[in-house]
N, C-alpha and C. Protein backbone atom coordinates (compact mmCIF):
# COMPACT_ATOMS: atom_id res chain seq x y z
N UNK A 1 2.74 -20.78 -11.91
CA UNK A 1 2.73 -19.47 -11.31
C UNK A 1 1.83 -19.47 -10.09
N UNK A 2 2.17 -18.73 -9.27
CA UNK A 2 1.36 -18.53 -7.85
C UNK A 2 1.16 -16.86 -7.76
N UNK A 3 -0.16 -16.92 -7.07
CA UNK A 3 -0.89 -15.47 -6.97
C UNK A 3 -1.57 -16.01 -5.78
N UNK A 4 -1.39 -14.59 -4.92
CA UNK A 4 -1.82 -14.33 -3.66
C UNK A 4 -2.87 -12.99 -3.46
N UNK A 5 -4.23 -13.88 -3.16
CA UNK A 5 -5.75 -12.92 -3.04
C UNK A 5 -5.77 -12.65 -1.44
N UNK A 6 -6.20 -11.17 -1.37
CA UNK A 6 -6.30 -10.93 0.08
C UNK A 6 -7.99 -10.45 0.02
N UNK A 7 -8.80 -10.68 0.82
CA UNK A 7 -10.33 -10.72 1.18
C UNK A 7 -10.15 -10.43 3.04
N UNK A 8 -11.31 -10.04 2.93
CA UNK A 8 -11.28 -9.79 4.50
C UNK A 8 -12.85 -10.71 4.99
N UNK A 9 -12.46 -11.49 5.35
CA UNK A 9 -14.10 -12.37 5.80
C UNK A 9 -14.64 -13.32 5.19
N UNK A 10 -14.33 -13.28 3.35
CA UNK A 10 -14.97 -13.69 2.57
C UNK A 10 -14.19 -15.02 1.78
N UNK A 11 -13.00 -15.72 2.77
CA UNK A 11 -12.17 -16.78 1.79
C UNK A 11 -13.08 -17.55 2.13
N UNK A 12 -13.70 -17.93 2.73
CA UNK A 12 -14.65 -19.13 2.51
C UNK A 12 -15.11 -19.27 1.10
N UNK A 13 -16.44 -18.35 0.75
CA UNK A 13 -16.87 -17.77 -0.17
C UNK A 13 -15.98 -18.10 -1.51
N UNK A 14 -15.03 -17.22 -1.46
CA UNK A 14 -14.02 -17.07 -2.78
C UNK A 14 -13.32 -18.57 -3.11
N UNK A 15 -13.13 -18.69 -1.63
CA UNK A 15 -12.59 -20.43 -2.51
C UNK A 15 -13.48 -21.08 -3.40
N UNK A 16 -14.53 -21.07 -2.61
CA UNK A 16 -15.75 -22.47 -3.60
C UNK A 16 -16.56 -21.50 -5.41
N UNK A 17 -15.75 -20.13 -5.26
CA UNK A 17 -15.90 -19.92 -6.10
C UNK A 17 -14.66 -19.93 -7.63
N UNK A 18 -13.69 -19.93 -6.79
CA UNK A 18 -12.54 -19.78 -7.91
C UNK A 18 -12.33 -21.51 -7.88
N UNK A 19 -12.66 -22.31 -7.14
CA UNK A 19 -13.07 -23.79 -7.68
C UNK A 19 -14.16 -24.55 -8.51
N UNK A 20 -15.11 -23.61 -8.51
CA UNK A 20 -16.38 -23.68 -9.84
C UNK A 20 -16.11 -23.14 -10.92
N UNK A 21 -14.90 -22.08 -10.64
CA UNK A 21 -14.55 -21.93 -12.11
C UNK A 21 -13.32 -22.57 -12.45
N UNK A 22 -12.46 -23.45 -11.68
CA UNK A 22 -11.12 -23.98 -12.11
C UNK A 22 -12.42 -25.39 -12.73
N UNK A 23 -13.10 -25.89 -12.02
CA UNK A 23 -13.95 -27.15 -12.78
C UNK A 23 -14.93 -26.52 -14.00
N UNK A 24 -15.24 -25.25 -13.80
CA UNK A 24 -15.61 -25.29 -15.49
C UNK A 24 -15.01 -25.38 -16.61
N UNK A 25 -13.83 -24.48 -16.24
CA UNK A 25 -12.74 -24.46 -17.22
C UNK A 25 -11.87 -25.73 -17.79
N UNK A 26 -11.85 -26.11 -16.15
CA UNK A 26 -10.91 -27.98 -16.24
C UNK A 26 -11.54 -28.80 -17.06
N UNK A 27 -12.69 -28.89 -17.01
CA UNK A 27 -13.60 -29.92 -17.38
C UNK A 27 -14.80 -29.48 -19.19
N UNK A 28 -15.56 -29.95 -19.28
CA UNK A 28 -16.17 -30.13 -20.62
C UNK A 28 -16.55 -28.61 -21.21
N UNK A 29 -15.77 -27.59 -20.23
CA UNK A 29 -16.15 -26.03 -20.71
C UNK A 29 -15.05 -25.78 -21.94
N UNK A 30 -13.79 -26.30 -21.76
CA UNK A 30 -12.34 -26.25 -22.85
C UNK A 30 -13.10 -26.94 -23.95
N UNK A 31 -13.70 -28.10 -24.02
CA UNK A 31 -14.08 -29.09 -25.32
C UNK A 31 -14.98 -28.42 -26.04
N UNK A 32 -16.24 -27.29 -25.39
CA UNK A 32 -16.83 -26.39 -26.25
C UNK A 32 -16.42 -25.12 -26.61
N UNK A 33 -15.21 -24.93 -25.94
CA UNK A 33 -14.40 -23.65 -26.60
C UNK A 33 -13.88 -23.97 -27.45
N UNK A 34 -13.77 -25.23 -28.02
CA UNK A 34 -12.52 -25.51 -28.92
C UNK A 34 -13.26 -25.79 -30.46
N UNK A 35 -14.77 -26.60 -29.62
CA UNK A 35 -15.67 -26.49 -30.94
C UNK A 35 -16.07 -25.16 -31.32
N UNK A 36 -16.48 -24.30 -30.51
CA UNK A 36 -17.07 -22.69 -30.46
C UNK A 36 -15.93 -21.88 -31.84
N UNK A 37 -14.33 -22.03 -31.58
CA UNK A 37 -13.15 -21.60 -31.98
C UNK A 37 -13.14 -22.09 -33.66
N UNK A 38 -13.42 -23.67 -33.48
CA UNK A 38 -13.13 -24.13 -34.41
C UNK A 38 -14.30 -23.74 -35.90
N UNK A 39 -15.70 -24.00 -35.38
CA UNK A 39 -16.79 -23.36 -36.02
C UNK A 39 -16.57 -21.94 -36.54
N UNK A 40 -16.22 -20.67 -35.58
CA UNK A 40 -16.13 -19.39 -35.61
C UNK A 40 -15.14 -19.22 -37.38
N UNK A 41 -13.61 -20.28 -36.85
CA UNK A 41 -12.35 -20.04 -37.65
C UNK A 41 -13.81 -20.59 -39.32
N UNK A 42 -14.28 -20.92 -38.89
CA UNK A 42 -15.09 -21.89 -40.10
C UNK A 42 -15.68 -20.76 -41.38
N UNK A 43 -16.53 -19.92 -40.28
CA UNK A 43 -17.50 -18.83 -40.50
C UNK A 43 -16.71 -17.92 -41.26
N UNK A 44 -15.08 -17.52 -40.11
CA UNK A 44 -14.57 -16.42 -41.08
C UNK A 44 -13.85 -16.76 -42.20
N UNK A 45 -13.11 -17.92 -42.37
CA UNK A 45 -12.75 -18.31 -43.24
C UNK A 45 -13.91 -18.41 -44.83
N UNK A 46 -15.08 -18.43 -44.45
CA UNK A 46 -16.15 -18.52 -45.63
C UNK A 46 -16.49 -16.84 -45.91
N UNK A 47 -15.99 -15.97 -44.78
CA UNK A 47 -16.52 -14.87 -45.13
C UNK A 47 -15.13 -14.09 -46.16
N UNK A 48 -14.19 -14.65 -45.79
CA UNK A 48 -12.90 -13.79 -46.34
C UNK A 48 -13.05 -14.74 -47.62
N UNK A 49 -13.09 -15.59 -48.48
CA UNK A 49 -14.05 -16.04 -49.95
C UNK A 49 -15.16 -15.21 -50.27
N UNK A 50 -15.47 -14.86 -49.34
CA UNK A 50 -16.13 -13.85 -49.80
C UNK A 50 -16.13 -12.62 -50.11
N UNK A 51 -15.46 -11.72 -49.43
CA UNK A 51 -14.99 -10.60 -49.37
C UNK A 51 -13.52 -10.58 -48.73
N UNK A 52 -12.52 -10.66 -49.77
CA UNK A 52 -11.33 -11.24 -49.03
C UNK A 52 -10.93 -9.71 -48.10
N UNK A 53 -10.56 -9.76 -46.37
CA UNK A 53 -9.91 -8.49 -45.92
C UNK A 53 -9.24 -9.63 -45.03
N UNK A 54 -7.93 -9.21 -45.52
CA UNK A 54 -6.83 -9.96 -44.57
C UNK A 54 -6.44 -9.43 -42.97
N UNK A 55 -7.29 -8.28 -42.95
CA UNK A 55 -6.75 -7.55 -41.83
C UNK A 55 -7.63 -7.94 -40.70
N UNK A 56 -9.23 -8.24 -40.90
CA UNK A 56 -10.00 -8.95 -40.23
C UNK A 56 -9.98 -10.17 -39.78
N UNK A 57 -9.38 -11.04 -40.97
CA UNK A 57 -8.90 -12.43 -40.39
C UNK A 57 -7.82 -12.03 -39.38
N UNK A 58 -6.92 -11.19 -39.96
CA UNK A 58 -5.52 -11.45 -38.58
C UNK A 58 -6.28 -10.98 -37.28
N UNK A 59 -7.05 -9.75 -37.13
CA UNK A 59 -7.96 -9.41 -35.94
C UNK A 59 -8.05 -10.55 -34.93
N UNK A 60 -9.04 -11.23 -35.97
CA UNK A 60 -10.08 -12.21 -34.90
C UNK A 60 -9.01 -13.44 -34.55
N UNK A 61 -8.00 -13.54 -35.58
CA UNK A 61 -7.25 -14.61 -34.91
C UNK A 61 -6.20 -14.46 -33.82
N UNK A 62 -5.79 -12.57 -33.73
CA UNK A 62 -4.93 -12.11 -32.22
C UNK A 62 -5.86 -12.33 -30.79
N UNK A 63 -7.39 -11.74 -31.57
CA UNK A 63 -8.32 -12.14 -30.56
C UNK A 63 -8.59 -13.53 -29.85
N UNK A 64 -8.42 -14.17 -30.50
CA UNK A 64 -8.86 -15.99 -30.15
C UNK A 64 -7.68 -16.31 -29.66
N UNK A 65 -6.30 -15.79 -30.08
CA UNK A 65 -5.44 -16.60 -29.30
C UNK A 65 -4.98 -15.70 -28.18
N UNK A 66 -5.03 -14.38 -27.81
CA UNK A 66 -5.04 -13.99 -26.70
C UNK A 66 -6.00 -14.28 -25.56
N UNK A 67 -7.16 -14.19 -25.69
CA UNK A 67 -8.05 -14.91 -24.60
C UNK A 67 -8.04 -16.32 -24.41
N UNK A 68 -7.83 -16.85 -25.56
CA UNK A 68 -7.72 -18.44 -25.42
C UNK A 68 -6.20 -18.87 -24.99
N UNK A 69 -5.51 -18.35 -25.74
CA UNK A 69 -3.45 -19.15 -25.43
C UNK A 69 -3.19 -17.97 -23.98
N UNK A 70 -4.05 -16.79 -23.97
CA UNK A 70 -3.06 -16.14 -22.82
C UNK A 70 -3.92 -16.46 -21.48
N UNK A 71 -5.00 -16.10 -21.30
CA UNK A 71 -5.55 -15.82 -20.30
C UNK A 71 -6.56 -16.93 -19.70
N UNK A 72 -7.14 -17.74 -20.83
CA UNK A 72 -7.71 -19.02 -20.45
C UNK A 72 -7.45 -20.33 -20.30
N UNK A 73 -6.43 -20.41 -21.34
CA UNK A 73 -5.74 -22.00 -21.07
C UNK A 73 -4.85 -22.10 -19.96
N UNK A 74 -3.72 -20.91 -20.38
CA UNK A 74 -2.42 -21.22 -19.26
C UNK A 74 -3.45 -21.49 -17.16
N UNK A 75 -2.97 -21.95 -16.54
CA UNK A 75 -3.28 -22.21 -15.06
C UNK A 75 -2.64 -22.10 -14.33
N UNK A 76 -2.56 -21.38 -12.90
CA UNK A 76 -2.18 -20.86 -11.42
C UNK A 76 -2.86 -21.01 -10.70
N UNK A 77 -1.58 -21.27 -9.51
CA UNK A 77 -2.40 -21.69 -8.10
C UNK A 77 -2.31 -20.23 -7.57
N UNK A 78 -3.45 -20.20 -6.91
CA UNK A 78 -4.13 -18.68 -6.05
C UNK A 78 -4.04 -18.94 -4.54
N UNK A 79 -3.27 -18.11 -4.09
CA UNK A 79 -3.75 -18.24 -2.12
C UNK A 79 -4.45 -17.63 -1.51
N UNK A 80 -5.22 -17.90 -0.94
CA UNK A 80 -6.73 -16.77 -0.57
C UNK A 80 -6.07 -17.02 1.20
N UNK A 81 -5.61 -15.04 1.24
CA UNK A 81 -5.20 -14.59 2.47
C UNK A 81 -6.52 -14.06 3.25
N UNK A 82 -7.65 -15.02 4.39
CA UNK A 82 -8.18 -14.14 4.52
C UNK A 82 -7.73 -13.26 6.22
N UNK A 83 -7.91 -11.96 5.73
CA UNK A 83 -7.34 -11.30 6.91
C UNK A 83 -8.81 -11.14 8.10
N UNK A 84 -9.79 -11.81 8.28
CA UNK A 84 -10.52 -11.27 9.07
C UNK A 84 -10.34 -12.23 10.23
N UNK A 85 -9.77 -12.17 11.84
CA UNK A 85 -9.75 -12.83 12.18
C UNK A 85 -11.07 -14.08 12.88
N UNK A 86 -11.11 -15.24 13.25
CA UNK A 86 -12.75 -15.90 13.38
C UNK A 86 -12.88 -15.03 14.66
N UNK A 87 -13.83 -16.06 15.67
CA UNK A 87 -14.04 -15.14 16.95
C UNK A 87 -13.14 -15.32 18.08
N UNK A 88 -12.54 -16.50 17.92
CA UNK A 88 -11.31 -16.62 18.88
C UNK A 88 -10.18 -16.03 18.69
N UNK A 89 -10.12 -15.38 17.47
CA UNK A 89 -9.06 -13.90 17.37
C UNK A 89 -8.03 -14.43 16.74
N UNK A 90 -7.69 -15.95 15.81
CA UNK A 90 -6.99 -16.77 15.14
C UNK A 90 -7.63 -16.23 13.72
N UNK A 91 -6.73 -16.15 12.67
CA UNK A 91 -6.63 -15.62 11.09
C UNK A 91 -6.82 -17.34 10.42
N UNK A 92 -7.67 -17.53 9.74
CA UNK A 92 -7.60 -18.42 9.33
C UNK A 92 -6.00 -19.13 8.43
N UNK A 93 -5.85 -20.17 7.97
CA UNK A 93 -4.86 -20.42 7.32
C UNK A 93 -5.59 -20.29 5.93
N UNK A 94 -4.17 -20.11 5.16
CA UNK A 94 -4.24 -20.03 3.61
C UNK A 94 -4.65 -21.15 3.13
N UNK A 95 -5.72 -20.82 1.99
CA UNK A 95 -6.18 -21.22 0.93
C UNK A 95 -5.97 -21.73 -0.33
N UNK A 96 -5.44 -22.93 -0.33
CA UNK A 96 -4.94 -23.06 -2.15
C UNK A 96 -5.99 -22.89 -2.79
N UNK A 97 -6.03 -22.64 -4.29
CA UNK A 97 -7.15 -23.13 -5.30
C UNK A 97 -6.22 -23.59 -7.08
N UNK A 98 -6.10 -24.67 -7.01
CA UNK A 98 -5.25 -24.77 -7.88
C UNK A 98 -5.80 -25.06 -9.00
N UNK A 99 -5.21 -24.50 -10.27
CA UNK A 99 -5.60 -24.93 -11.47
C UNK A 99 -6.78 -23.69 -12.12
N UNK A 100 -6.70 -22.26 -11.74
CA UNK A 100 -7.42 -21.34 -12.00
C UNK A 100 -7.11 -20.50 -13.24
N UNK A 101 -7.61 -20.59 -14.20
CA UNK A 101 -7.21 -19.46 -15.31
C UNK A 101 -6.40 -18.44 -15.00
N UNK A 102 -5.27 -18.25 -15.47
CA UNK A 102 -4.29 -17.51 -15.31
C UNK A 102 -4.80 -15.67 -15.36
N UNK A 103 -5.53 -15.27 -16.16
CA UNK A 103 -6.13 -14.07 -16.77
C UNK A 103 -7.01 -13.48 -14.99
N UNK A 104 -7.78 -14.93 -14.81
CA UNK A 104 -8.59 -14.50 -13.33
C UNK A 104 -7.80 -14.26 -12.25
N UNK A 105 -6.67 -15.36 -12.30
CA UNK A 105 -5.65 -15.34 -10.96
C UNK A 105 -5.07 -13.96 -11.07
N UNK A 106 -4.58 -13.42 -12.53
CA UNK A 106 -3.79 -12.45 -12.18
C UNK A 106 -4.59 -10.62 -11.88
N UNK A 107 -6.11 -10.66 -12.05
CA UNK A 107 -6.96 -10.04 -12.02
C UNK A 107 -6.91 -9.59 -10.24
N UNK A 108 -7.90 -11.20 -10.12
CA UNK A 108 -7.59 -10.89 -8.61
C UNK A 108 -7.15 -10.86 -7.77
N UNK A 109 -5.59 -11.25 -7.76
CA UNK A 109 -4.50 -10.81 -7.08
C UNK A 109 -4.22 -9.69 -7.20
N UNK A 110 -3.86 -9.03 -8.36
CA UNK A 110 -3.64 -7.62 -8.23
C UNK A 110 -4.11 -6.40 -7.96
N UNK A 111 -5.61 -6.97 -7.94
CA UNK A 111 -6.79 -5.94 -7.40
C UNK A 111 -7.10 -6.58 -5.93
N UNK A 112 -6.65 -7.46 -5.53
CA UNK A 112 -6.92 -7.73 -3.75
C UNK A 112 -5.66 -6.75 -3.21
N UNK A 113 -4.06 -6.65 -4.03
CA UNK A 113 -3.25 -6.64 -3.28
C UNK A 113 -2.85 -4.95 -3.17
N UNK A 114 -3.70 -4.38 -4.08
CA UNK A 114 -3.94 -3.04 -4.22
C UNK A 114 -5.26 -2.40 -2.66
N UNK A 115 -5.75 -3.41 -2.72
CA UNK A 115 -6.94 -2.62 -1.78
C UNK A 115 -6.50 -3.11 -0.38
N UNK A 116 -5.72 -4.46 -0.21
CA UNK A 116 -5.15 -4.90 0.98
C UNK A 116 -3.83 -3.94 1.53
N UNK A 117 -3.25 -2.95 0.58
CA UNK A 117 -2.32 -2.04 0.26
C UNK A 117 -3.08 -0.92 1.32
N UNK A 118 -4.25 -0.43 0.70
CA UNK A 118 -4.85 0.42 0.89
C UNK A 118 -5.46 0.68 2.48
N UNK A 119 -5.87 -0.93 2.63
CA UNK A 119 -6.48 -1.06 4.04
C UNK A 119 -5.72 -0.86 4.93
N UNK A 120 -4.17 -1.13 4.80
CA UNK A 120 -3.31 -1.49 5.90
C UNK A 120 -2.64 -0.09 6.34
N UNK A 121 -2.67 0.92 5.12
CA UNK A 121 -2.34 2.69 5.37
C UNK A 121 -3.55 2.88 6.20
N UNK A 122 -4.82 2.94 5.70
CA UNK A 122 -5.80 3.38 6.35
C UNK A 122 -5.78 3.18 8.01
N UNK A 123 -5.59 1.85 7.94
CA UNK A 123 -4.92 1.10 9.68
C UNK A 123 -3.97 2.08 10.43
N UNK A 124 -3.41 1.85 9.64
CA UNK A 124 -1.90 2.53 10.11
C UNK A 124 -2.33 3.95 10.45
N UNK A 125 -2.95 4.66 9.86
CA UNK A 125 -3.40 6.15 9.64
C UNK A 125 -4.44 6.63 10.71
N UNK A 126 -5.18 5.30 11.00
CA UNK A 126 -6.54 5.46 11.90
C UNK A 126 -5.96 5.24 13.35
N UNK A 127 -5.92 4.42 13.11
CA UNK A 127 -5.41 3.24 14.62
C UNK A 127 -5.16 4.53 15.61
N UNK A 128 -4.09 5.40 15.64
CA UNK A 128 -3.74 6.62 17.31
C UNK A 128 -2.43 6.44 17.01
N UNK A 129 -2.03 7.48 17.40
CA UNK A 129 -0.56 7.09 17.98
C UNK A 129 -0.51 6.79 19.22
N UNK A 130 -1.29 6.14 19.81
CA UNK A 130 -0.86 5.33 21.42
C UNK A 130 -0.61 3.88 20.75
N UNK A 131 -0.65 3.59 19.59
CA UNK A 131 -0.98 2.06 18.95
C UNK A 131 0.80 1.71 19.19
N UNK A 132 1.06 0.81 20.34
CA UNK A 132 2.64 0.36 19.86
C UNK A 132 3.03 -0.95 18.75
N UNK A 133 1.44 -1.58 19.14
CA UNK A 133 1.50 -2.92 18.15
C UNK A 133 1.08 -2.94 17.10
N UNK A 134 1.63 -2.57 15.57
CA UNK A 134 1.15 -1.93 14.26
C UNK A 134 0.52 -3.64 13.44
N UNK A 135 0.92 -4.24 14.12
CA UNK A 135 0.41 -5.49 13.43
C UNK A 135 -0.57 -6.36 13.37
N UNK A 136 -1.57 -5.38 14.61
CA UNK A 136 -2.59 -6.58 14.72
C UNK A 136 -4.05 -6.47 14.04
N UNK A 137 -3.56 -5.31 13.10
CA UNK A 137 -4.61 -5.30 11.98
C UNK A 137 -5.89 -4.78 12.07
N UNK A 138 -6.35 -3.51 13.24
CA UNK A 138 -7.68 -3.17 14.01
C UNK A 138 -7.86 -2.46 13.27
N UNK A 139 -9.38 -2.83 12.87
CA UNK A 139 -10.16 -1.56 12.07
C UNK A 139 -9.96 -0.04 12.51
N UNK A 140 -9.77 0.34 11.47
CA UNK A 140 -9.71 2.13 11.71
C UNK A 140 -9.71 2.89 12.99
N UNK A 141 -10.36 3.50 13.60
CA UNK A 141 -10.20 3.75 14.59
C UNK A 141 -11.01 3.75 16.12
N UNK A 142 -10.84 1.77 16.14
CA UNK A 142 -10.92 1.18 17.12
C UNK A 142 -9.87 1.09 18.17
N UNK A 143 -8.70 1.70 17.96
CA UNK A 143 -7.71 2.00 19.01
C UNK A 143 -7.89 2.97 19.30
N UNK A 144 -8.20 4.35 19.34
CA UNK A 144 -8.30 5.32 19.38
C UNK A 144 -9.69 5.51 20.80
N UNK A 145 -10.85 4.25 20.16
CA UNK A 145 -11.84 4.56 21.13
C UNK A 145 -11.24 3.71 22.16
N UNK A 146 -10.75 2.63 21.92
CA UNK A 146 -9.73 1.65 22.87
C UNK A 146 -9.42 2.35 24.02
N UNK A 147 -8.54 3.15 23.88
CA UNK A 147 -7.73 3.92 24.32
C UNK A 147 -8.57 5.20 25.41
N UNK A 148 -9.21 5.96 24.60
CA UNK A 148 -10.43 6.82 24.92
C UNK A 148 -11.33 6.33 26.20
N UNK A 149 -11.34 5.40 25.99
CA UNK A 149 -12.48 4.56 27.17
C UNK A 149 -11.52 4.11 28.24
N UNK A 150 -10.78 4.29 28.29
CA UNK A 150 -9.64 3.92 29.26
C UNK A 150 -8.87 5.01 30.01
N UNK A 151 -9.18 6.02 29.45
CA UNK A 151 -8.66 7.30 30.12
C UNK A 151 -9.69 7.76 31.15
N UNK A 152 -8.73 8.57 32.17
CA UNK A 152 -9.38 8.64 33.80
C UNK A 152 -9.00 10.43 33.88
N UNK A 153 -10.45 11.18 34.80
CA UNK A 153 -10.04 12.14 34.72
C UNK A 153 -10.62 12.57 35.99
N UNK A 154 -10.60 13.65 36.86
CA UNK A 154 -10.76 14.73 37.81
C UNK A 154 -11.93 15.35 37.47
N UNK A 155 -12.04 15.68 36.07
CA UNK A 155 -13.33 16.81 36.04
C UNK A 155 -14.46 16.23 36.14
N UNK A 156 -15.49 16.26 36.38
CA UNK A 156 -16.66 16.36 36.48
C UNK A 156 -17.45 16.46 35.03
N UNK A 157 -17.05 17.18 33.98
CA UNK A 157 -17.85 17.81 32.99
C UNK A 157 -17.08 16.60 32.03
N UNK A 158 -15.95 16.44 31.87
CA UNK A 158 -15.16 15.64 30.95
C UNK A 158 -15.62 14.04 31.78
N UNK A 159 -16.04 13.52 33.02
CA UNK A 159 -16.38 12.21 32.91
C UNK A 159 -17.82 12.25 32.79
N UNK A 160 -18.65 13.11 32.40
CA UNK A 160 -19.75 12.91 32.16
C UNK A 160 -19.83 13.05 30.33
N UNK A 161 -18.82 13.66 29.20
CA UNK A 161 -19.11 13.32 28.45
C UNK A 161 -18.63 11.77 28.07
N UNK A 162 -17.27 11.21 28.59
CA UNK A 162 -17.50 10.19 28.33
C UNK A 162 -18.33 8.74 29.08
């Protein structure tokens, strides 16, 4: 599965972080979940001999295999869109990070692609209607002063406020 993260400034950042957690997870963090799992199944199994409630065992075992079979084992590659352009006015290129817990990938994709949703109305909403080029992604309403500072006038009172 593939999931696409949108950040504004910060894919640098987010990569070397959703790669400290694809190597925790990849690596000797699974071998103590499995002892952690296996111990736990240990504990409740001695407690239901003890007080048999079948409904607690099924609990903890929807619990262990939903975080563990759904959201932690399965793995997706993530594309980190970042939209801020550098200073030469070029968008960086996309970001793989492969091999990321599925539960995280699908977290923060869907909460980047909600607020990247959000930013691009706000754009759209801010920007002026003198804006003919809707695509080039200008903060709020930096076209507007764009624009503003570029207008020429006769009066006297109106070029002294701007």
């Amino acid at each position: 599965m593939d999931f696409d993260v949108y950040t504004i400034g910060t894919g640098n950042f987010l990569e070397h972080c959703l790669n400290a957690i694809r190597l925790l997870f990849g690596g000797g963090f699974t071998g103590l979940m499995k002892q952690v799992t296996v111990i736990s199944l240990l504990i409740v199994i001695i407690k239901y001999l003890f007080a048999p409630d079948f409904k607690s065992v099924a609990i903890w075992f929807i619990q262990v295999l939903a975080v563990t079979g759904i959201l932690v084992v399965p793995t997706a590659n993530v594309y980190i869109h970042d939209k801020l352009p550098d200073s030469y006015g070029f968008t960086p290129a996309v970001r793989k990070v492969a091999n990321v817990p599925i539960g995280l990938a699908f977290m923060a994709s869907y909460t980047s692609k909600a607020g990247n949703f959000l930013m691009e109305e706000f754009e759209d909403a801010f920007s002026g209607t003198f804006s003919a080029n809707k695509g080039r992604n200008m903060l709020f309403g930096s076209k507007i002063i764009e624009d503003t500072m570029e207008m020429r006038s006769e009066d006297a009172n109106i070029k002294a406020t701007f």
